[in-house]
Protein backbone atom coordinates (compact mmCIF):
# COMPACT_ATOMS: atom_id res chain seq x y z
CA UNK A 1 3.60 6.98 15.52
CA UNK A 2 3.46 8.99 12.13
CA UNK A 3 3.68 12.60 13.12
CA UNK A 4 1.33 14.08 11.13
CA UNK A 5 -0.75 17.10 10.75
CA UNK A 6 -3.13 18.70 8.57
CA UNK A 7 -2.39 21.44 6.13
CA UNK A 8 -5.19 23.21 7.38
CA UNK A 9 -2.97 24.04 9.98
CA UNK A 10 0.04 23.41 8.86
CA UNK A 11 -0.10 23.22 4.88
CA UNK A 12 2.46 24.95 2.65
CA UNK A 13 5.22 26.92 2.56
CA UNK A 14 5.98 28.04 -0.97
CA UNK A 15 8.65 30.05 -1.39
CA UNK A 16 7.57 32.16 -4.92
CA UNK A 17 4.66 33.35 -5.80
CA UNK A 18 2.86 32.34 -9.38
CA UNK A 19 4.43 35.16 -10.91
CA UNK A 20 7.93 33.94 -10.56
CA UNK A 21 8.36 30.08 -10.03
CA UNK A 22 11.99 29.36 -9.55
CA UNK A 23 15.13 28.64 -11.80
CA UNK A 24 14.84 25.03 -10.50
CA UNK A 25 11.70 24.91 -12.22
CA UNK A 26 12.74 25.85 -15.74
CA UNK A 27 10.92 23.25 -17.46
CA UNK A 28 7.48 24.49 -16.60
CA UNK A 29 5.89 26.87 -18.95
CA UNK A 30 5.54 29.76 -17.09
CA UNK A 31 2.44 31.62 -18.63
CA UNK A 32 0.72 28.36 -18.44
CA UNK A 33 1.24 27.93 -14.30
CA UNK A 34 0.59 31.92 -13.76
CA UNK A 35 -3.34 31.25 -15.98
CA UNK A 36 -4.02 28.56 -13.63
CA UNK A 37 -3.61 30.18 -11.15
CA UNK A 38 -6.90 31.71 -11.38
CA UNK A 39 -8.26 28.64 -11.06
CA UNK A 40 -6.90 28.00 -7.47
CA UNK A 41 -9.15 29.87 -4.51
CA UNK A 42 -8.96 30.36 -1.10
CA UNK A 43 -11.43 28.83 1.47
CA UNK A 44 -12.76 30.12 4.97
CA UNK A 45 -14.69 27.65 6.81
CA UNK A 46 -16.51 29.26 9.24
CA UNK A 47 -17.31 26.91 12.58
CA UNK A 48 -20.36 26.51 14.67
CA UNK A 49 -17.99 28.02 17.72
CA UNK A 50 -17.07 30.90 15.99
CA UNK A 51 -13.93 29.72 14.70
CA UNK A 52 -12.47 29.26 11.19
CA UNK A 53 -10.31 27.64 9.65
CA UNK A 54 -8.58 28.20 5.81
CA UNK A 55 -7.43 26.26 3.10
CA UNK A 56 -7.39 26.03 -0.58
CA UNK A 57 -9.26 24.84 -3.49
CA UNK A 58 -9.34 24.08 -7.11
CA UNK A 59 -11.54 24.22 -10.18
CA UNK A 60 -11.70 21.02 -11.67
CA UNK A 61 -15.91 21.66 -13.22
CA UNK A 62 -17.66 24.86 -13.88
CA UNK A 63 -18.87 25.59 -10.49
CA UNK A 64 -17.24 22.35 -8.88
CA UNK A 65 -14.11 22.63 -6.54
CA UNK A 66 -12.00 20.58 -4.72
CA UNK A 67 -10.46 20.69 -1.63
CA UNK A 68 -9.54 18.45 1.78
CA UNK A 69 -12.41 17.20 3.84
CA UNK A 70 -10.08 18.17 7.26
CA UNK A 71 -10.65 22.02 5.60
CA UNK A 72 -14.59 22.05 5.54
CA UNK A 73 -15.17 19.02 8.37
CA UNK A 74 -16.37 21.24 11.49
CA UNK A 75 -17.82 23.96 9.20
CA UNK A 76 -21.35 25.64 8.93
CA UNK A 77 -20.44 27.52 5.95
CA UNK A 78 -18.31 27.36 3.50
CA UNK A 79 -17.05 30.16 2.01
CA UNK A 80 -14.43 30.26 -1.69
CA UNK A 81 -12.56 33.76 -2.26
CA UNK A 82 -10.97 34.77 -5.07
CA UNK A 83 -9.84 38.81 -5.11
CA UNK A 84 -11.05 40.07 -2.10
CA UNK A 85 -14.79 38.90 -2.77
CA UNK A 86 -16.97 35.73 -1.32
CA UNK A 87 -18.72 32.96 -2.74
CA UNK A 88 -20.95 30.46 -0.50
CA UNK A 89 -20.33 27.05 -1.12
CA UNK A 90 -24.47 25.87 -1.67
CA UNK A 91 -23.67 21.82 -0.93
CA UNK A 92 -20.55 19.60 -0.88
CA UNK A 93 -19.56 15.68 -1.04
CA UNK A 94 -17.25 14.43 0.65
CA UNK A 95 -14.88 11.19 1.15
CA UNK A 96 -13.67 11.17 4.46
CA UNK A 97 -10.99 8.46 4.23
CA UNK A 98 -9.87 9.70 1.69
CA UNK A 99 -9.73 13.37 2.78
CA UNK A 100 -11.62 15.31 -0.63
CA UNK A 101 -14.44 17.00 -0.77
CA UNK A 102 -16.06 18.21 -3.55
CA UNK A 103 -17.60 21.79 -3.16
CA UNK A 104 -20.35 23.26 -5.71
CA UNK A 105 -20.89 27.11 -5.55
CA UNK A 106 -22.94 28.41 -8.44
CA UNK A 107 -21.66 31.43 -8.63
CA UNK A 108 -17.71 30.42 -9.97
CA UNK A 109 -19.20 28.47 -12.48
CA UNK A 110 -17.01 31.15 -14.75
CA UNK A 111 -13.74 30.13 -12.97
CA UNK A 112 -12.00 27.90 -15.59
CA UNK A 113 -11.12 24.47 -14.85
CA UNK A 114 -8.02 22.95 -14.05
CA UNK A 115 -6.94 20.12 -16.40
CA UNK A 116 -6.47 17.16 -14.73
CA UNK A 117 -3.64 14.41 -14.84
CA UNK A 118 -3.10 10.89 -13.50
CA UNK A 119 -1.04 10.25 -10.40
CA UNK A 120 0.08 7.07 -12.14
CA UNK A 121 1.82 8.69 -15.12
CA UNK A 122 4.22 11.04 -12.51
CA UNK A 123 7.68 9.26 -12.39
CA UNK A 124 10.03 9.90 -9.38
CA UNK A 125 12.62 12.94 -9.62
CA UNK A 126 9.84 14.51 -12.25
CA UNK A 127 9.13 18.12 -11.39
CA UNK A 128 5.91 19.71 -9.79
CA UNK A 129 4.52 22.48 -9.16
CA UNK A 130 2.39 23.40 -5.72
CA UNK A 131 -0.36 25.81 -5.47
CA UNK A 132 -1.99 27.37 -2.61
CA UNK A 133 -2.72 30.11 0.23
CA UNK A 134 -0.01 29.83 2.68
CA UNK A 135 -1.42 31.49 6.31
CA UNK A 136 -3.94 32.47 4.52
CA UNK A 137 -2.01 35.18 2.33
CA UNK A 138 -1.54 35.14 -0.73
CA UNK A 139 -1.30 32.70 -3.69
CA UNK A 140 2.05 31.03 -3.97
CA UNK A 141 3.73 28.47 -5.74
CA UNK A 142 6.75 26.62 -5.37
CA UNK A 143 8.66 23.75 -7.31
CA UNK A 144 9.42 20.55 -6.08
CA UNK A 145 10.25 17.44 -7.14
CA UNK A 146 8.36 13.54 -6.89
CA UNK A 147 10.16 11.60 -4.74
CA UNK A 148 7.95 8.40 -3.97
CA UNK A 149 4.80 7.77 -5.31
CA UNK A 150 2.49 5.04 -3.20
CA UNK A 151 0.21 2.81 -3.55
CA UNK A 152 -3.40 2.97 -1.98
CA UNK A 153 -6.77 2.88 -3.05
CA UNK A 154 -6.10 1.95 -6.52
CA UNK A 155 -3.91 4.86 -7.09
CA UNK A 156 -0.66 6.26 -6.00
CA UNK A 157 -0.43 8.70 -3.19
CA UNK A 158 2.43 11.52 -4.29
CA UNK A 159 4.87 12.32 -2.01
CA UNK A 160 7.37 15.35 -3.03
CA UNK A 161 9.71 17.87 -1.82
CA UNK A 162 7.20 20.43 -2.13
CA UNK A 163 7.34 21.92 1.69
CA UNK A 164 4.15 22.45 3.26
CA UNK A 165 2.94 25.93 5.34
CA UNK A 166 -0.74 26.86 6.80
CA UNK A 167 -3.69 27.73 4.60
CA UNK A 168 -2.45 25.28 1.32
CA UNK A 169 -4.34 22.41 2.44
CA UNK A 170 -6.78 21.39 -0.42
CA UNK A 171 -4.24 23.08 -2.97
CA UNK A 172 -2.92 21.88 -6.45
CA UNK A 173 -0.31 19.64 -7.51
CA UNK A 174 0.91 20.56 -10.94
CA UNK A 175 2.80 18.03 -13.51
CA UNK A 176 5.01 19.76 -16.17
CA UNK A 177 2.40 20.10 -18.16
CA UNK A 178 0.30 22.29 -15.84
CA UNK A 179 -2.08 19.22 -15.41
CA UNK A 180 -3.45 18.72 -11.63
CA UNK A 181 -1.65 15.40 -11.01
CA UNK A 182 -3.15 15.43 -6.51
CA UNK A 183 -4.24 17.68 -4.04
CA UNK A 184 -1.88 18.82 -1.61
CA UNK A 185 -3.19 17.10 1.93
CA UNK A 186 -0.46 16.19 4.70
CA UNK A 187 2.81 16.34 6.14
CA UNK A 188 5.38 13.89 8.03
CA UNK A 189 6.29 16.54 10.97
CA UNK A 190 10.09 17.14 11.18
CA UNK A 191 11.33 15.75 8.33
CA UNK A 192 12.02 17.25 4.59
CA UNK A 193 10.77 15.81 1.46
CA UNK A 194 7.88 13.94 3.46
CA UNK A 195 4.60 15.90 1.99
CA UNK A 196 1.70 14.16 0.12
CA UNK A 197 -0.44 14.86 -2.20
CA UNK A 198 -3.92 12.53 -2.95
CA UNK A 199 -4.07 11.40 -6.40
CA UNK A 200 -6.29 13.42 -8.51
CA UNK A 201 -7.70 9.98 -9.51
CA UNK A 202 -9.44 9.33 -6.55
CA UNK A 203 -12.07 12.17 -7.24
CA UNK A 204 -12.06 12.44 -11.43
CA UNK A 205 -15.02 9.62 -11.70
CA UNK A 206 -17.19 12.00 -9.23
CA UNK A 207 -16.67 15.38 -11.19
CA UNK A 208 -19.83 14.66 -13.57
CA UNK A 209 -21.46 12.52 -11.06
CA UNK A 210 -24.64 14.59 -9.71
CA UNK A 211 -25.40 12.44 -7.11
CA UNK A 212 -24.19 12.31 -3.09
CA UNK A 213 -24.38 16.35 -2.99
CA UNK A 214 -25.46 17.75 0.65
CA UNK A 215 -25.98 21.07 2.22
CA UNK A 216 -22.88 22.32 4.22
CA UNK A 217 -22.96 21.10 7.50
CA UNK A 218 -20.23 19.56 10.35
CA UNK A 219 -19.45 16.21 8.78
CA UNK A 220 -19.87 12.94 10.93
CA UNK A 221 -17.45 10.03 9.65
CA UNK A 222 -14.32 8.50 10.10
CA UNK A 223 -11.08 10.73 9.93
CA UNK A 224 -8.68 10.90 6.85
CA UNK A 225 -6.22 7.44 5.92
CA UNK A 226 -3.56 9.64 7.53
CA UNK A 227 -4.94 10.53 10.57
CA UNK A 228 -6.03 6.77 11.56
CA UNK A 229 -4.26 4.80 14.97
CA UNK A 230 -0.92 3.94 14.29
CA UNK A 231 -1.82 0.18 13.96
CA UNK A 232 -4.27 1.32 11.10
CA UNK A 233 -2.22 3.91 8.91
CA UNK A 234 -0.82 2.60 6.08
CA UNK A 235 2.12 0.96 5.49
CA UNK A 236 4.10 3.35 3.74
CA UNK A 237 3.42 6.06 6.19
CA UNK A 238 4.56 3.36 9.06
CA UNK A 239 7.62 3.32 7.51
CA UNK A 240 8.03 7.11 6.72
CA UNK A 241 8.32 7.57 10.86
CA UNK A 242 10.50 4.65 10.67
CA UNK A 243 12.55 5.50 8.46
CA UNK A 244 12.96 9.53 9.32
CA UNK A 245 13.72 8.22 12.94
CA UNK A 246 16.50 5.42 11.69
CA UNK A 247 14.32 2.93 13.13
CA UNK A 248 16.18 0.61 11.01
CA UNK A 249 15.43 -3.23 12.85
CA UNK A 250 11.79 -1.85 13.31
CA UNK A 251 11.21 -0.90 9.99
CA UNK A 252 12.51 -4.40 8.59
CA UNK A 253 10.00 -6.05 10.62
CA UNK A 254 7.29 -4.01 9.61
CA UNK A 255 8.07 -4.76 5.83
CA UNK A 256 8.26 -8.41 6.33
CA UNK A 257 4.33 -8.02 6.83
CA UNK A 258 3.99 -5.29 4.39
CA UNK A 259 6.02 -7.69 1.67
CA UNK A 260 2.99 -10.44 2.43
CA UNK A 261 0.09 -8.29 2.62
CA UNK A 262 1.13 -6.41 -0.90
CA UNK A 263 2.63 -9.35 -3.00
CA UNK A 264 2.61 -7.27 -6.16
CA UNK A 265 3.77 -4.05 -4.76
CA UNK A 266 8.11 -3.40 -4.91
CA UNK A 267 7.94 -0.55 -2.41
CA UNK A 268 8.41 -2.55 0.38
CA UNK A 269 11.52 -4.22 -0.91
CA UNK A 270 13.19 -1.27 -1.86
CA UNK A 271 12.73 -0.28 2.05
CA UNK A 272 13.49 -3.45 2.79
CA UNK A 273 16.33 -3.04 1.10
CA UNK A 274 17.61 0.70 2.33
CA UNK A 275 17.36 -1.10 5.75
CA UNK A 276 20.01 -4.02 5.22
CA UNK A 277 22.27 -1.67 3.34
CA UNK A 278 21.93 0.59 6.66
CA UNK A 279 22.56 -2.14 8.63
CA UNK A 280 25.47 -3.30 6.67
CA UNK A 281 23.85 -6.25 5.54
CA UNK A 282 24.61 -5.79 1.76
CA UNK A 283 24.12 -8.99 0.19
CA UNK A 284 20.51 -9.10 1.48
CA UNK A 285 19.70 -5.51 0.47
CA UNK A 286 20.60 -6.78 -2.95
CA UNK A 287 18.40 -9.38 -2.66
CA UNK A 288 15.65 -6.92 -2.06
CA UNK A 289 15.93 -4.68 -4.26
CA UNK A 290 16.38 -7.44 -6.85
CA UNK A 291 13.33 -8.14 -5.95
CA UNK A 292 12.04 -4.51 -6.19
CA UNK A 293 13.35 -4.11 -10.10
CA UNK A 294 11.38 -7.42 -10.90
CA UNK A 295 8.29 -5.95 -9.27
CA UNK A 296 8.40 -2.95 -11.22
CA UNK A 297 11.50 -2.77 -14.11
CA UNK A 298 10.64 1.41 -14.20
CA UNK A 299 12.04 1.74 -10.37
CA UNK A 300 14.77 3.97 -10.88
CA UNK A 301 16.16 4.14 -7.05
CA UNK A 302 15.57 0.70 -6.94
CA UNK A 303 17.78 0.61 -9.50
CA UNK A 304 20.14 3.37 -8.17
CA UNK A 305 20.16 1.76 -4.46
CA UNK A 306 21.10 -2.01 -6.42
CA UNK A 307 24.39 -0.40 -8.18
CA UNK A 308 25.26 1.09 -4.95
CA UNK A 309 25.12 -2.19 -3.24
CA UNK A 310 26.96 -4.06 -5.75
CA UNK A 311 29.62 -1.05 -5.30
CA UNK A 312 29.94 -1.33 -1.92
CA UNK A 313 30.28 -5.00 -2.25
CA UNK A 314 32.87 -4.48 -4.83
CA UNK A 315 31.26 -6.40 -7.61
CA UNK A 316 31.91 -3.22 -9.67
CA UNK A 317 30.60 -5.04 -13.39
CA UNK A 318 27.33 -5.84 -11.90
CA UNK A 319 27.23 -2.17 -11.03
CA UNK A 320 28.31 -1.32 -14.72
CA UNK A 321 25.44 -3.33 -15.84
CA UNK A 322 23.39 -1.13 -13.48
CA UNK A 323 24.40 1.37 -14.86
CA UNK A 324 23.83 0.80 -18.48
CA UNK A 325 20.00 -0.31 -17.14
CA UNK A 326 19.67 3.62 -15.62
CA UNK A 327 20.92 4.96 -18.59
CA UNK A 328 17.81 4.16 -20.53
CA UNK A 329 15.85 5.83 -17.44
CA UNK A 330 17.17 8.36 -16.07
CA UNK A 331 20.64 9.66 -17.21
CA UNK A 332 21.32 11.74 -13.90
CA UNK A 333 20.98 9.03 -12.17
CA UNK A 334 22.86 6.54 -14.26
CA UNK A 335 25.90 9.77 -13.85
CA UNK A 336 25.53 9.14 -10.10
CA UNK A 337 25.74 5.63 -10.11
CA UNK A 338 28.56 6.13 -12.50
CA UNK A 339 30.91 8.71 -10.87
CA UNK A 340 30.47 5.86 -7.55
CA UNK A 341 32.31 3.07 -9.44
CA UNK A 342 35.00 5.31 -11.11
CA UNK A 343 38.32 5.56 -9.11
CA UNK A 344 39.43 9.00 -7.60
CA UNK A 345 42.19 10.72 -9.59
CA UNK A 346 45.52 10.61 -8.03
């Protein structure tokens, strides 16, 4: 069972605050990240019992925010704070499954919006940038970078390295550009580099859309893709547990279904993959990830994962030719896959 929680109580854990993003992050343009960060508010949902609980949210309309449904679910009112004073939040709409709500509150219609991105454009190892209110402090931001990207719903879930603390949930998910690529959401418990982000996608075609508004109120519904029954989650976060629990015969078998029910999709064969190479089963994890590259020729640890196979089988030119593929995608990793097939020095 996915382990799991929401980053309303859990959320983000940025290590730097907007003013001083780290070295790691050198490609961002600094002034850019600190301006939007005006655009990124806290929120206090206040409960029926008395109880509260915080997140984060963005601008993405004047007057329109965004945030995750688990934030505002149980709430009465709604509340958006930015320096110390309070907005109400007059109506929301919300997607459930898919964990974002959109929030309207009059009042901020002076808070400048976010530019937005596509999920589908990010490219794995590409930097980001995380916004939000960890334990409901201050704003912070850390750098991270993409390090799967997934598909559901028509888009591509984002998972990154950006590490996840209390009070971020609903926060941003800057590209290089300072474009909001997906809105920070959950976590895989106990494990680094498992934190997702929804695709900014999945709520850009509702922005203008008047319709569907409703007064703040406890929302009735089903819960959030990643807090359905095991059986029902989806496949890739199956075989996140999986994978962080080296699960390895367990997770084959669940991507012989996932390779039927997602023909055109090469995720599963690059786990499929991973888990014959663990299992020492190298001529099938080529197979696989042979099969990945075909799926999608832009798969760059697809690609990575294939040279290291054909090293470890000792069919070093089919790793050269590998190599020469990486080159033309990602040079660090082509240097990787390079220094591999070299000899040591004696």
């Amino acid at each position: 069972m996915p382990r799991c929680e929401p980053t309303s109580v859990l959320a983000f854990a940025f290590a730097l605050a907007a003013c001083s993003l780290p070295a790691t992050a050198a490609e961002f343009d600094r002034i850019r990240i600190m301006a939007l960060a005006g655009s990124v508010l806290k929120v206090e949902a206040i409960k029926a019992s008395g109880g509260y609980s915080l997140g984060t949210a963005v601008s993405v309309a004047p007057g329109k925010f965004v945030t995750n449904c688990h934030v505002t679910r149980d709430a009465e009112t709604v509340m958006l704070v930015r320096g110390g004073a309070r907005w109400r939040v007059a109506s929301e709409r919300a997607d459930l499954y898919l964990d974002l709500c959109l929030l309207q509150a009059p009042g901020l219609a002076d808070v400048p919006p976010v530019p937005l991105a596509r999920a589908r454009e990010l490219r794995l190892e590409q930097e980001v940038a995380a916004a939000g209110y960890t334990g409901g402090g201050g704003l912070q931001m850390h750098a991270g970078t993409v390090n799967a990207l997934h598909d559901l719903n028509g888009s591509k879930v984002i998972q990154t390295t950006t590490a996840f603390t209390s009070g971020a949930s609903g926060g941003a998910l800057f590209n290089a550009d300072g474009k909001l690529a997906g809105i920070l959401t959950f976590r895989l418990r106990g494990a680094d580099g498992y934190y997702f982000a929804a695709p900014v996608e999945w709520i850009a075609d509702r922005i203008d859309d008047p319709e569907g508004y409703v007064a703040v109120a406890p929302l009735a519904g089903p819960p959030a893709f990643w807090a359905q029954p095991p059986a029902s989650l989806p496949f890739f976060m199956q075989a996140a547990s999986l994978e962080v629990d080296g699960r390895w015969i367990d997770l084959l078998t669940l991507t012989e279904r996932w390779t039927k029910d997602e023909q055109r999709n090469p995720e599963p064969w690059f786990m499929r993959g991973n888990c014959y190479l663990m299992l020492d089963r190298t001529e099938r994890a080529i197979d696989a990830y042979r099969n990945a590259v075909a799926l999608d020729p832009q798969y760059t640890r697809a690609w990575l994962n294939l040279g290291k196979a054909y090293v470890k089988l000792g069919t070093l030119d089919d790793a050269r030719n590998v190599t020469r593929v990486l080159r033309d995608l990602d040079v660090d990793l082509a240097d990787q896959l390079a220094a591999s097939i070299r000899p040591p020095p004696r």
